[in-house]
N, C-alpha and C. Protein backbone atom coordinates (compact mmCIF):
# COMPACT_ATOMS: atom_id res chain seq x y z
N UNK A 1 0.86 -1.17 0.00
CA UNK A 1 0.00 0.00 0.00
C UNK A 1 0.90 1.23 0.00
N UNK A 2 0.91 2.08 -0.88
CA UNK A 2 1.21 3.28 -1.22
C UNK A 2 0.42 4.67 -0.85
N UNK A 3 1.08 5.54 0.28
CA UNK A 3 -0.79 6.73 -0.01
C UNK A 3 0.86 7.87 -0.35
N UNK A 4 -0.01 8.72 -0.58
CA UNK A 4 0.40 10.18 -1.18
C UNK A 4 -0.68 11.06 -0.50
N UNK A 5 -0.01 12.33 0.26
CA UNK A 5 -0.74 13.46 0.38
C UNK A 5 -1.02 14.23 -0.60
N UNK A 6 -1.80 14.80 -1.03
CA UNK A 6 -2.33 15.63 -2.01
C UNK A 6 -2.69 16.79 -1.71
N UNK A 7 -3.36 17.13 -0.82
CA UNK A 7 -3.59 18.50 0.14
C UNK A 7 -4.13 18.03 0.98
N UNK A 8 -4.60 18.99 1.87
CA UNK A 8 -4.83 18.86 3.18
C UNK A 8 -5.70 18.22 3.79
N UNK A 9 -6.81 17.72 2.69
CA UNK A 9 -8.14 16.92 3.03
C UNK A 9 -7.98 15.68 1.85
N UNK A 10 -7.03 15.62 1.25
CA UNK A 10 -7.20 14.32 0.39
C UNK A 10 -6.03 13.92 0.14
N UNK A 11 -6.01 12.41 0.28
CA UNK A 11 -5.12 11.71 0.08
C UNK A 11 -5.42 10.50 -0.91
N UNK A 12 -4.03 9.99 -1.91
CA UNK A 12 -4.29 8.78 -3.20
C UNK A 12 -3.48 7.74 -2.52
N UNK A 13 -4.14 6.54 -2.19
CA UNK A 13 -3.57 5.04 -2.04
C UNK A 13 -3.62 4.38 -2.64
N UNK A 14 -2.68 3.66 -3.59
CA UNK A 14 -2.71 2.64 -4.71
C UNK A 14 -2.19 1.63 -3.70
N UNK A 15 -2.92 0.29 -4.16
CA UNK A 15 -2.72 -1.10 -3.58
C UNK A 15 -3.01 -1.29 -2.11
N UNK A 16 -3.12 -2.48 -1.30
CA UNK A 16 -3.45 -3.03 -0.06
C UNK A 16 -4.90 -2.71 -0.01
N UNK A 17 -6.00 -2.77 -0.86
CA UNK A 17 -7.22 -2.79 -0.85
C UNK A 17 -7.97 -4.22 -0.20
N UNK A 18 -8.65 -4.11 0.38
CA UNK A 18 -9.15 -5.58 1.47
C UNK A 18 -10.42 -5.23 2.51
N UNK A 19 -11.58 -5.89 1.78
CA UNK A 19 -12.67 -5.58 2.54
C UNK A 19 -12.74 -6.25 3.68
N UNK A 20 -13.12 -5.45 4.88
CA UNK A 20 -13.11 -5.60 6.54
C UNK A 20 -14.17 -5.16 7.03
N UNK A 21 -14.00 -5.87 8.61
CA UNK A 21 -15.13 -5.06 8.94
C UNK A 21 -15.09 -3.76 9.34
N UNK A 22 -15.89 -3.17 9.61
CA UNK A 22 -16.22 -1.81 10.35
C UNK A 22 -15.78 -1.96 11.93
N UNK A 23 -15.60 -1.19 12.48
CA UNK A 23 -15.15 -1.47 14.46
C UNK A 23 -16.34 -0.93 14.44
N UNK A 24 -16.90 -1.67 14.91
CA UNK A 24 -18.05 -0.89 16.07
C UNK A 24 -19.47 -1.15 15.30
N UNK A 25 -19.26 -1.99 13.85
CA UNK A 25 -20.65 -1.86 13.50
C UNK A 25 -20.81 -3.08 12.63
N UNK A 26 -21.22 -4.01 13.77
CA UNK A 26 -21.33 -5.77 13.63
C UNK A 26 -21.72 -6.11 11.93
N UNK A 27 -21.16 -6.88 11.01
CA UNK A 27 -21.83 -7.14 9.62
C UNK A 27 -21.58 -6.14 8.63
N UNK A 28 -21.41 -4.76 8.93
CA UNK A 28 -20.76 -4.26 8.01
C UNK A 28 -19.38 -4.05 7.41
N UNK A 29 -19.50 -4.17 6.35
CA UNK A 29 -17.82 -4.37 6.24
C UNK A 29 -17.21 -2.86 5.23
N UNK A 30 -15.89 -2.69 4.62
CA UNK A 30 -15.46 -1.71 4.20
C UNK A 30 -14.19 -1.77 3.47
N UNK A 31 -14.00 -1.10 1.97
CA UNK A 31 -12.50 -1.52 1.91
C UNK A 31 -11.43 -0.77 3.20
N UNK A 32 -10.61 -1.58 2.96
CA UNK A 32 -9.53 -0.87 4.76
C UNK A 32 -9.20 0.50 4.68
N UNK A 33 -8.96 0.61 3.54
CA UNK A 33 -8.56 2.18 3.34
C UNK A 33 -9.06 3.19 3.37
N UNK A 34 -10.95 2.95 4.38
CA UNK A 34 -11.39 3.96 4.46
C UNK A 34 -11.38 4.12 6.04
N UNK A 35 -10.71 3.34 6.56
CA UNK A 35 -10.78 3.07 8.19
C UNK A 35 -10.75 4.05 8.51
N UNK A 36 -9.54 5.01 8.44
CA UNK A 36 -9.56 6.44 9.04
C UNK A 36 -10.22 7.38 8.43
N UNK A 37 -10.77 7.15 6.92
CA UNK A 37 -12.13 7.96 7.52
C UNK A 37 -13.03 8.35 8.19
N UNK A 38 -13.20 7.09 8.37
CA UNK A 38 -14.87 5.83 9.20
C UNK A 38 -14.59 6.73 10.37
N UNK A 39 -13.07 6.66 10.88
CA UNK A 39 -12.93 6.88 12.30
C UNK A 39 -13.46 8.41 12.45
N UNK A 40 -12.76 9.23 11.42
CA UNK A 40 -13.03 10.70 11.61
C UNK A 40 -14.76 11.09 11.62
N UNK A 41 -15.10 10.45 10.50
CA UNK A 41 -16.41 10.95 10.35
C UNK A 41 -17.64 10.41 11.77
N UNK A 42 -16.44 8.95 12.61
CA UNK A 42 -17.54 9.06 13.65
C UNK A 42 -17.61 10.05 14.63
N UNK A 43 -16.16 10.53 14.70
CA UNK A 43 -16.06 11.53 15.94
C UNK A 43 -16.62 12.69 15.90
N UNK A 44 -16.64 13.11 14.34
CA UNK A 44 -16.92 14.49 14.08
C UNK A 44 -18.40 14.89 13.52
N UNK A 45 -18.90 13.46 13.53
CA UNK A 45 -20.22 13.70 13.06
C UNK A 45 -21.13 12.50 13.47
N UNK A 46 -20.70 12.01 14.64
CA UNK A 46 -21.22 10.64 15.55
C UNK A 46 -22.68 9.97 14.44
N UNK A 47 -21.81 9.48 13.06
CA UNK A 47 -22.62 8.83 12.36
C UNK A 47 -23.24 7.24 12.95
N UNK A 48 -23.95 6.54 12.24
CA UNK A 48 -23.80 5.65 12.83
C UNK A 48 -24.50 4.74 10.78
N UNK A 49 -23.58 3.34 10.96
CA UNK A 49 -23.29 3.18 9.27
C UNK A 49 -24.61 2.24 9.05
N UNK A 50 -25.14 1.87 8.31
CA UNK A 50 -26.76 0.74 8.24
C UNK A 50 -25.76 0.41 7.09
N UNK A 51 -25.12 0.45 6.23
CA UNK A 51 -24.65 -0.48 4.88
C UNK A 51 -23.47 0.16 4.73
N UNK A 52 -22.27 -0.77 3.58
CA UNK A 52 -20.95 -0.48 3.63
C UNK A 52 -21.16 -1.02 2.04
N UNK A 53 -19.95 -2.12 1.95
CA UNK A 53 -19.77 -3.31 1.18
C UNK A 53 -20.69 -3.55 0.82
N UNK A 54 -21.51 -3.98 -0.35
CA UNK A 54 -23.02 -4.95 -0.44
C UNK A 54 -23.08 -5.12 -2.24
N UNK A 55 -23.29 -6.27 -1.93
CA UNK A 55 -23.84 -6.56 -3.26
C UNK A 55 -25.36 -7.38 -3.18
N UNK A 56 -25.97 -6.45 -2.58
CA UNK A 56 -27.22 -6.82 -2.68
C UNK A 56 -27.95 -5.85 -3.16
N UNK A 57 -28.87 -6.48 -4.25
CA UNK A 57 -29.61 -5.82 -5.64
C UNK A 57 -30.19 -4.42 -5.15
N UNK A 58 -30.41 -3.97 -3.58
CA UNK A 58 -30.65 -2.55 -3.75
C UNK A 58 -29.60 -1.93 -4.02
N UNK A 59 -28.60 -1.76 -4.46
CA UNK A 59 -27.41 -0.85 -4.46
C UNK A 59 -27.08 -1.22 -6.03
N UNK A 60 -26.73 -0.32 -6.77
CA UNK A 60 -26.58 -0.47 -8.27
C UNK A 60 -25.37 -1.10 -8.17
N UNK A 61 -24.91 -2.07 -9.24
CA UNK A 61 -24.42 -3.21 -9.46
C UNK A 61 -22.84 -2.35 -10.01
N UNK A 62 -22.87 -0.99 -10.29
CA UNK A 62 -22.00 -0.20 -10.77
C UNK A 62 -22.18 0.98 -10.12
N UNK A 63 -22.36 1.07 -8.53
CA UNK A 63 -22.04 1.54 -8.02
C UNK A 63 -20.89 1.31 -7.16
N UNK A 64 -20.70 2.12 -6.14
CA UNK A 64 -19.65 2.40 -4.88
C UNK A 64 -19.72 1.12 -4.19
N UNK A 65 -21.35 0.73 -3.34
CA UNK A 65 -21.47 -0.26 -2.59
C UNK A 65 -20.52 -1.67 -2.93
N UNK A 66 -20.69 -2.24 -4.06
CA UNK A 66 -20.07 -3.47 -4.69
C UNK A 66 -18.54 -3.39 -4.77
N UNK A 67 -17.83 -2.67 -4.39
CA UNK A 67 -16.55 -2.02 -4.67
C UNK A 67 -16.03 -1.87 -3.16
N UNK A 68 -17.14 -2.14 -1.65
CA UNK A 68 -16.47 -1.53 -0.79
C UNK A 68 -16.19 0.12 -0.69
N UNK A 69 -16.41 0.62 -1.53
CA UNK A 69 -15.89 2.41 -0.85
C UNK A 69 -17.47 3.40 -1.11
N UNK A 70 -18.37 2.95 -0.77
CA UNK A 70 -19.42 3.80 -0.05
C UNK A 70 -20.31 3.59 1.22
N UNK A 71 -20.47 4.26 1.77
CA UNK A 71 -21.47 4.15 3.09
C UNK A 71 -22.89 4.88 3.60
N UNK A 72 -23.74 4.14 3.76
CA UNK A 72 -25.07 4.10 4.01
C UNK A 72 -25.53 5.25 5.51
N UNK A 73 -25.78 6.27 5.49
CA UNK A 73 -25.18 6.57 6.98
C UNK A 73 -26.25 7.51 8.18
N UNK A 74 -26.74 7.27 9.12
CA UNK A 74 -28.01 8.04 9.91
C UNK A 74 -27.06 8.19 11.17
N UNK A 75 -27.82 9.42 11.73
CA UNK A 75 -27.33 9.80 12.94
C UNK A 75 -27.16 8.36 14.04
N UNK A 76 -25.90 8.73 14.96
CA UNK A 76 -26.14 7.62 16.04
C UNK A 76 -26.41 8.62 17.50
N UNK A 77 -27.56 8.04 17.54
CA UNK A 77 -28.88 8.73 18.67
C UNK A 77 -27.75 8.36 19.73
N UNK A 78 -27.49 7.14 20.12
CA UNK A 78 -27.39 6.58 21.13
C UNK A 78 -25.49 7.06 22.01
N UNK A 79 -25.02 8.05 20.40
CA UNK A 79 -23.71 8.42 20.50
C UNK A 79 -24.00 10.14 20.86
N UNK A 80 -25.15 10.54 20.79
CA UNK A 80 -26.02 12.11 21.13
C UNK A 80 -25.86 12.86 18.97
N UNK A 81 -25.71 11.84 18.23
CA UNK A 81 -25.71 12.30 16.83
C UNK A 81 -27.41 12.56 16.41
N UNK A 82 -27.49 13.68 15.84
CA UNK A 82 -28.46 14.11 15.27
C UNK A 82 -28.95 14.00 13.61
N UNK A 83 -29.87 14.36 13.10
CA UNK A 83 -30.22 14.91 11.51
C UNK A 83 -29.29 15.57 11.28
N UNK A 84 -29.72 16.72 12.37
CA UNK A 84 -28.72 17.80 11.83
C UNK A 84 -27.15 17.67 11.72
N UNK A 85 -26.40 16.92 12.74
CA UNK A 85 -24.77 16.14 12.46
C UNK A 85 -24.92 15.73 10.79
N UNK A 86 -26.11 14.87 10.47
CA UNK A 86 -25.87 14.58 9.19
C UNK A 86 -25.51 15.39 8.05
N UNK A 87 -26.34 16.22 8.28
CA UNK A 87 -26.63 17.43 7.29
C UNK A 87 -25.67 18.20 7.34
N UNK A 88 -25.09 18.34 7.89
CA UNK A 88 -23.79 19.05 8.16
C UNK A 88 -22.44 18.58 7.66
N UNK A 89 -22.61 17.37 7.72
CA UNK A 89 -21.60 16.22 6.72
C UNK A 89 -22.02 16.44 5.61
N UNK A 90 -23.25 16.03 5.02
CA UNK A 90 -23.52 16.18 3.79
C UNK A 90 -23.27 17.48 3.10
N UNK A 91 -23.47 18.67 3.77
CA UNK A 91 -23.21 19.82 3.16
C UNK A 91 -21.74 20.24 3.34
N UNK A 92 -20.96 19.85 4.04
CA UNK A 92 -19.52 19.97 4.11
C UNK A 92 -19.24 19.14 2.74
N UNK A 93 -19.76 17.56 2.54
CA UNK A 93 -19.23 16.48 1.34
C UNK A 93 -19.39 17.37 -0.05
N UNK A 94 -20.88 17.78 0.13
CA UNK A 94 -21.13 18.25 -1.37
C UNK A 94 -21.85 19.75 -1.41
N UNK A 95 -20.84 20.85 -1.15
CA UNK A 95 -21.66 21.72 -0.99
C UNK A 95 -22.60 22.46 -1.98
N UNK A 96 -22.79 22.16 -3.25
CA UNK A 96 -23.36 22.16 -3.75
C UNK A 96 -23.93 21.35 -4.81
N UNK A 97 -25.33 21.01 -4.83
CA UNK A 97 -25.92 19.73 -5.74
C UNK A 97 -25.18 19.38 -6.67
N UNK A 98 -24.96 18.14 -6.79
CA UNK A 98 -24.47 16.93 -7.59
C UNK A 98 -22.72 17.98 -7.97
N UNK A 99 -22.10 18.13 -7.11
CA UNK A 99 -20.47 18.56 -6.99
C UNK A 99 -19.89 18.35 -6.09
N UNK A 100 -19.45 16.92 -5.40
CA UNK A 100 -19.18 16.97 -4.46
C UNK A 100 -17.53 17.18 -4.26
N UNK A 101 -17.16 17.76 -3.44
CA UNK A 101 -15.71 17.72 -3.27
C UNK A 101 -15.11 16.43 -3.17
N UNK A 102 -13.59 16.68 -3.36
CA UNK A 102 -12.32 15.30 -3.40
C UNK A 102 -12.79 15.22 -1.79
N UNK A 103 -12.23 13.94 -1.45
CA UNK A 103 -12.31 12.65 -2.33
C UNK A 103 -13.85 11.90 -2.46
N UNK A 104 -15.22 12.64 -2.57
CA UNK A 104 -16.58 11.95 -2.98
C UNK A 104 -16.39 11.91 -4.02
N UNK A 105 -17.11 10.62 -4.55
CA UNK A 105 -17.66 10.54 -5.73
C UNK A 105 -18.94 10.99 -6.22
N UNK A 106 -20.14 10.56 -5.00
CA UNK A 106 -21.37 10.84 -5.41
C UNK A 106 -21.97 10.71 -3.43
N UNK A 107 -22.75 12.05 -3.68
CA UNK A 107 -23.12 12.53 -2.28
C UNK A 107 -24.62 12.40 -2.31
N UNK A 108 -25.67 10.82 -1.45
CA UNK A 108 -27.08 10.99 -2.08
C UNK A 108 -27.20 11.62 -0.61
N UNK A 109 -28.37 13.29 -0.79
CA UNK A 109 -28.90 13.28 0.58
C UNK A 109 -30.09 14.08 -0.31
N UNK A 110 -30.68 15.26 0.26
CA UNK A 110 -31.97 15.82 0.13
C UNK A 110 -31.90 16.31 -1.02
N UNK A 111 -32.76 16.51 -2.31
CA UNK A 111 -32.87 16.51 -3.47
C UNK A 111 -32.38 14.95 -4.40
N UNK A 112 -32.11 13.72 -3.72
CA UNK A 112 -31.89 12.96 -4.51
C UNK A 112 -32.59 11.85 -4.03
N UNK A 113 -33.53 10.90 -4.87
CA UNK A 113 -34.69 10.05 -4.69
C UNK A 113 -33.96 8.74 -3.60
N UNK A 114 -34.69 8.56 -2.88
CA UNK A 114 -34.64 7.62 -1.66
C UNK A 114 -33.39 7.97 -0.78
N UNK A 115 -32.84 9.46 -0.58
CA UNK A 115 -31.82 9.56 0.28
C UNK A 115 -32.46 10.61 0.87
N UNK A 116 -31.79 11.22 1.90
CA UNK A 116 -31.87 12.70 2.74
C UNK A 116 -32.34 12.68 4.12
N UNK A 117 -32.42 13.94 4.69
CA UNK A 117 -32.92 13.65 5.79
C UNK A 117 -34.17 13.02 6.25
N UNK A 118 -33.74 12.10 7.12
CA UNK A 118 -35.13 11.06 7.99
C UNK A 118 -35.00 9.77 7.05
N UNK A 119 -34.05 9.53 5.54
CA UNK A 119 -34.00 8.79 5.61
C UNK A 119 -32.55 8.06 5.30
N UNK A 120 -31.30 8.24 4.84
CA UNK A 120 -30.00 8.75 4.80
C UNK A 120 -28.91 9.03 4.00
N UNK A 121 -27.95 9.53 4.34
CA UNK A 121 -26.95 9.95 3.61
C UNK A 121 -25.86 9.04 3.01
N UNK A 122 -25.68 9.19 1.71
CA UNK A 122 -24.70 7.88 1.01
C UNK A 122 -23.51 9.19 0.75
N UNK A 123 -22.16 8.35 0.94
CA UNK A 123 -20.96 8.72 0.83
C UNK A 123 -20.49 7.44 0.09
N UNK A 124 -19.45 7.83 -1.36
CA UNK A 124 -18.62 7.14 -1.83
C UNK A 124 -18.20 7.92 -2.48
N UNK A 125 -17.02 7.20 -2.45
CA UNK A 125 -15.20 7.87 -2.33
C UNK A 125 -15.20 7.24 -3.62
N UNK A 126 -14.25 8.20 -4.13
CA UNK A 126 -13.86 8.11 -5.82
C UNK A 126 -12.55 7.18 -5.71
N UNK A 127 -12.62 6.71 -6.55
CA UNK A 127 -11.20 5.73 -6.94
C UNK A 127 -10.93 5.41 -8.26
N UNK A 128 -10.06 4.07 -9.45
CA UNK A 128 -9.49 3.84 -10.39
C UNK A 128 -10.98 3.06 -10.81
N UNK A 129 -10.70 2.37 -11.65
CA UNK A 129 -11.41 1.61 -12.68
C UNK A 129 -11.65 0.30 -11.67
N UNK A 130 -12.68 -0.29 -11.67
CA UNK A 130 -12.33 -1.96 -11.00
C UNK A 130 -14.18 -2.63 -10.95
N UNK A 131 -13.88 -3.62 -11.08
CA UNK A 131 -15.32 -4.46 -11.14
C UNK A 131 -15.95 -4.63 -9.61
N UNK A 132 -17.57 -4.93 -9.81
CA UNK A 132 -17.74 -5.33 -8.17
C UNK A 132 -17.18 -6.46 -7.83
N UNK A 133 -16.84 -6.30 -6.70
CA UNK A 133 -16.70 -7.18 -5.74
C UNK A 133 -15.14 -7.66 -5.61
N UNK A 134 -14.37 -6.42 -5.91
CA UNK A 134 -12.69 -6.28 -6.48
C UNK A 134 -12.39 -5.24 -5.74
N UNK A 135 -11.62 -5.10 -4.86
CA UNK A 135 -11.04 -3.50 -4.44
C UNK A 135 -10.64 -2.94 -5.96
N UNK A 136 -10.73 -1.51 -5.36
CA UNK A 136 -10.05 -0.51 -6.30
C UNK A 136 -8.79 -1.15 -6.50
N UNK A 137 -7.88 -0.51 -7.45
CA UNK A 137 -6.47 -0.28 -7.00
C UNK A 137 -5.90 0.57 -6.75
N UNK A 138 -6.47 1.76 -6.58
CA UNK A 138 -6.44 3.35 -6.35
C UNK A 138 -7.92 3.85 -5.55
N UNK A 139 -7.26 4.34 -4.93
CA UNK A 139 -8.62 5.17 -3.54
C UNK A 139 -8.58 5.97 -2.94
N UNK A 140 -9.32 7.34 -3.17
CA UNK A 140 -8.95 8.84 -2.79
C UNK A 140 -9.38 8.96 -1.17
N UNK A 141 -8.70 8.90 -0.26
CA UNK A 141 -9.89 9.31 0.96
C UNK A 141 -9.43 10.78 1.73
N UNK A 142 -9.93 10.65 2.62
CA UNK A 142 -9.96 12.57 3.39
C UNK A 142 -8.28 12.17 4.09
N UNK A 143 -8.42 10.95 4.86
CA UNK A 143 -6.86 10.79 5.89
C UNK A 143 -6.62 9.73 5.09
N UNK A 144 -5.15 9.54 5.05
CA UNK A 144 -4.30 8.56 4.48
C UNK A 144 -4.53 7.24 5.61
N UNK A 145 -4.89 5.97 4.47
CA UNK A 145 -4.89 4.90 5.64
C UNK A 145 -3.72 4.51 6.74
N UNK A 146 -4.25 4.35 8.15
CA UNK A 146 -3.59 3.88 9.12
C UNK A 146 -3.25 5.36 10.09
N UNK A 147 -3.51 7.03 9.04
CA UNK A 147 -3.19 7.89 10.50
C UNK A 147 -4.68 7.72 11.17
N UNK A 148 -4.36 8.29 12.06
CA UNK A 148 -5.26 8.41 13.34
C UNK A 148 -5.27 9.80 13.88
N UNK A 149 -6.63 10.85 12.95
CA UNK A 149 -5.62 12.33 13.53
C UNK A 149 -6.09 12.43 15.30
N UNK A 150 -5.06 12.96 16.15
CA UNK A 150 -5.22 12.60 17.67
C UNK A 150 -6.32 14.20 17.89
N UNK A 151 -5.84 14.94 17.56
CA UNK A 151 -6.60 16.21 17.34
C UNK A 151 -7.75 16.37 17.16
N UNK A 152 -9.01 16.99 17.62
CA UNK A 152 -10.44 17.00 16.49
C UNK A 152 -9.59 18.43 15.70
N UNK A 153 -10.20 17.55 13.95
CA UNK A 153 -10.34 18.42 13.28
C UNK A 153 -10.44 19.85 13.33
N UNK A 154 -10.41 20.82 12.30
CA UNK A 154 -10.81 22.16 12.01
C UNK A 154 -12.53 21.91 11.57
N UNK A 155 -13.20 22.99 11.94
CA UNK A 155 -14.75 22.57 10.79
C UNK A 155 -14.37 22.64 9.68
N UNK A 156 -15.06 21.77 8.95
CA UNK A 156 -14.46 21.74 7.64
C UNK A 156 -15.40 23.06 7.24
N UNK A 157 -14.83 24.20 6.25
CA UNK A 157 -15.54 24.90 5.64
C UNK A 157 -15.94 24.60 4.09
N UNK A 158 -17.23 24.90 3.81
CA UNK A 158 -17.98 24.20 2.38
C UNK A 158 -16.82 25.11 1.06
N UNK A 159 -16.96 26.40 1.64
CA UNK A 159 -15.65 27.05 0.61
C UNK A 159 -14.38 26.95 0.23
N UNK A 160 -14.14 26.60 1.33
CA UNK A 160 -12.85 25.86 1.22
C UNK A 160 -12.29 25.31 -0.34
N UNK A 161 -11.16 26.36 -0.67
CA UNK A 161 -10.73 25.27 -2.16
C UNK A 161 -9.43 24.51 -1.67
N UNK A 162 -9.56 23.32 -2.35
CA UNK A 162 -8.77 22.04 -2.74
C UNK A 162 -8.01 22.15 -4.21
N UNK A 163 -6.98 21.20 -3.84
CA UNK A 163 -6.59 20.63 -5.04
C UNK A 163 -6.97 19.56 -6.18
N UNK A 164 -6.93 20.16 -6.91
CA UNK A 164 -7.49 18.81 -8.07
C UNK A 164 -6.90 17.67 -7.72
N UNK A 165 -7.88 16.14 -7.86
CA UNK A 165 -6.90 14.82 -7.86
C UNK A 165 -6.63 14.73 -9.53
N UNK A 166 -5.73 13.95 -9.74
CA UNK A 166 -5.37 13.58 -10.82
C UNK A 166 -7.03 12.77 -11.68
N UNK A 167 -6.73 12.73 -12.60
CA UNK A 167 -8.28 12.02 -13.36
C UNK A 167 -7.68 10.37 -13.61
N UNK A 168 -8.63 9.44 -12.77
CA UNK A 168 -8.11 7.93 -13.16
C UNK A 168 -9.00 7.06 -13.69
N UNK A 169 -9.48 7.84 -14.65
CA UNK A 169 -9.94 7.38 -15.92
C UNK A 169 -11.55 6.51 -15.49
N UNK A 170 -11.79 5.53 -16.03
CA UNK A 170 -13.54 5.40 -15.53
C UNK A 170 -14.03 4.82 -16.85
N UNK A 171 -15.30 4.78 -17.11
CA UNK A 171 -16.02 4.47 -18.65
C UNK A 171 -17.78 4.53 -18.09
N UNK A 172 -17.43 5.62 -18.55
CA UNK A 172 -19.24 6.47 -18.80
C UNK A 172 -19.23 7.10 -17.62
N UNK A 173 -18.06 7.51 -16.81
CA UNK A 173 -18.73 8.05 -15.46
C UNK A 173 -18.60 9.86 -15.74
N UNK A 174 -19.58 10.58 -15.57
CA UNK A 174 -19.33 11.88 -15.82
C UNK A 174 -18.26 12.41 -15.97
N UNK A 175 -17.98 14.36 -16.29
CA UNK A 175 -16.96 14.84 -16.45
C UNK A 175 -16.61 15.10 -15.13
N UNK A 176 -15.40 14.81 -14.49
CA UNK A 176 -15.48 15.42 -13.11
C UNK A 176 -15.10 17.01 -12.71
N UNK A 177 -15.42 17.23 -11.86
CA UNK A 177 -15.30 18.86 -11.68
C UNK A 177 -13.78 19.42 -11.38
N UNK A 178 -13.42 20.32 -11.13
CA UNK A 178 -11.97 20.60 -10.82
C UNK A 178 -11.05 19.88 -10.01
N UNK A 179 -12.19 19.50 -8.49
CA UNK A 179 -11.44 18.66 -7.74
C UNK A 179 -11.98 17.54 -7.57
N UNK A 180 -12.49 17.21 -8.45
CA UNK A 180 -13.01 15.21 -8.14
C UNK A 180 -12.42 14.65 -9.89
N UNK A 181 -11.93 13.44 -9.09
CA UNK A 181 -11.34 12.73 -10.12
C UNK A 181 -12.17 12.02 -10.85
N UNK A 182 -12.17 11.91 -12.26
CA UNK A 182 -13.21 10.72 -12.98
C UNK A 182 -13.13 9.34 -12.40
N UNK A 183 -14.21 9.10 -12.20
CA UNK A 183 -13.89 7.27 -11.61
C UNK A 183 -14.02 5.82 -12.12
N UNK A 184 -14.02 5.03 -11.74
CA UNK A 184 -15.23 3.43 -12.46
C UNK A 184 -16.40 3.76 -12.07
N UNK A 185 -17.21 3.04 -12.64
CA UNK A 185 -18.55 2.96 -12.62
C UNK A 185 -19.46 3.75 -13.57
N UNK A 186 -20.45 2.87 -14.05
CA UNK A 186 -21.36 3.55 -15.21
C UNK A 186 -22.34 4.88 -14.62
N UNK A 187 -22.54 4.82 -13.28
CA UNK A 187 -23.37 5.81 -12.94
C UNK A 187 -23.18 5.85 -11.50
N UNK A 188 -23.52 7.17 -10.79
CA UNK A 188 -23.02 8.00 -9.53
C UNK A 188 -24.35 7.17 -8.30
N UNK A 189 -25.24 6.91 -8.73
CA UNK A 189 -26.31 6.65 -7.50
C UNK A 189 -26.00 5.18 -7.37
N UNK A 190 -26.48 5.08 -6.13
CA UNK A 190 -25.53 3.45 -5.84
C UNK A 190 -27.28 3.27 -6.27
């Protein structure tokens, strides 16, 4: 496994892709290289995950889910996480409709059919070309796998500009915007 910093919120890992489970959330599983996401986004937005990994026929067959790098995601009540924690992720991920910043690929919450608030937010992370049920071989995430930032975060601000990722190519997946890389997959909604 290889990562590269890229700027300050995104990092590129080629190789050591390996679906696992989630800590803390029995049956779901994840490629590894989003671990320290998983971790950040619980602290900072006490998510709590209902789907990861899946290749089961609700999740498009050329989406994120089948690939390991998207997540299914509702407040965790029981962690004091709210709607509003969600929404706040979601509008940090994609601050504006269907553009989501590096490293998302495709951000489903309010304005997009069967996601949003009350019922939940999908996150998947852009990566290389690869079939379901195959890790990527390339995978953009916010922390490089294995840190652990000890710090809470800065708020992330929605204005905030980034650096472009490099484009790793894809087939039929949209044009990507300045800072999201073209990906695999025929279409953005899992």
């Amino acid at each position: 496994m290889r990562s590269t910093k890229l700027a300050p919120k995104l990092c590129e890992t080629t190789g050591g892709g390996k679906f696992v489970d989630i800590p803390g959330f029995p049956g779901e599983r994840i490629d590894r290289r989003l671990l320290s996401d998983v971790r950040w986004l619980q602290r900072r937005y006490s998510i709590f995950i209902t789907d990861g990994y899946s290749i089961d026929p609700v999740h498009s067959w050329n989406g994120e889910h089948p690939v390991g790098l998207a997540l299914d995601i509702v407040p965790n009540k029981a962690a004091g996480g709210s709607w509003a924690d969600i929404t706040r992720l979601a509008n940090w991920a994609e601050p504006r409709q269907n553009n989501p910043r590096a490293p998302f690929r495709w951000v489903g919450y309010d304005g997009d059919a069967g996601h949003g608030r009350g019922h939940h937010l999908h996150l998947s992370w852009n990566h290389s070309m690869t079939k379901p049920k195959r890790p990527a071989p390339t995978v953009y995430t916010v922390h490089c796998p294995g840190s652990s930032p000890s710090a809470p975060a800065p708020e992330p601000q929605p204005t905030e500009p980034e650096a472009p990722a490099p484009s790793t190519g894809g087939y039929g997946a949209k044009k990507p915007s300045p800072v999201t890389p073209e990906t695999g997959g025929v279409q953005a909604p899992h």
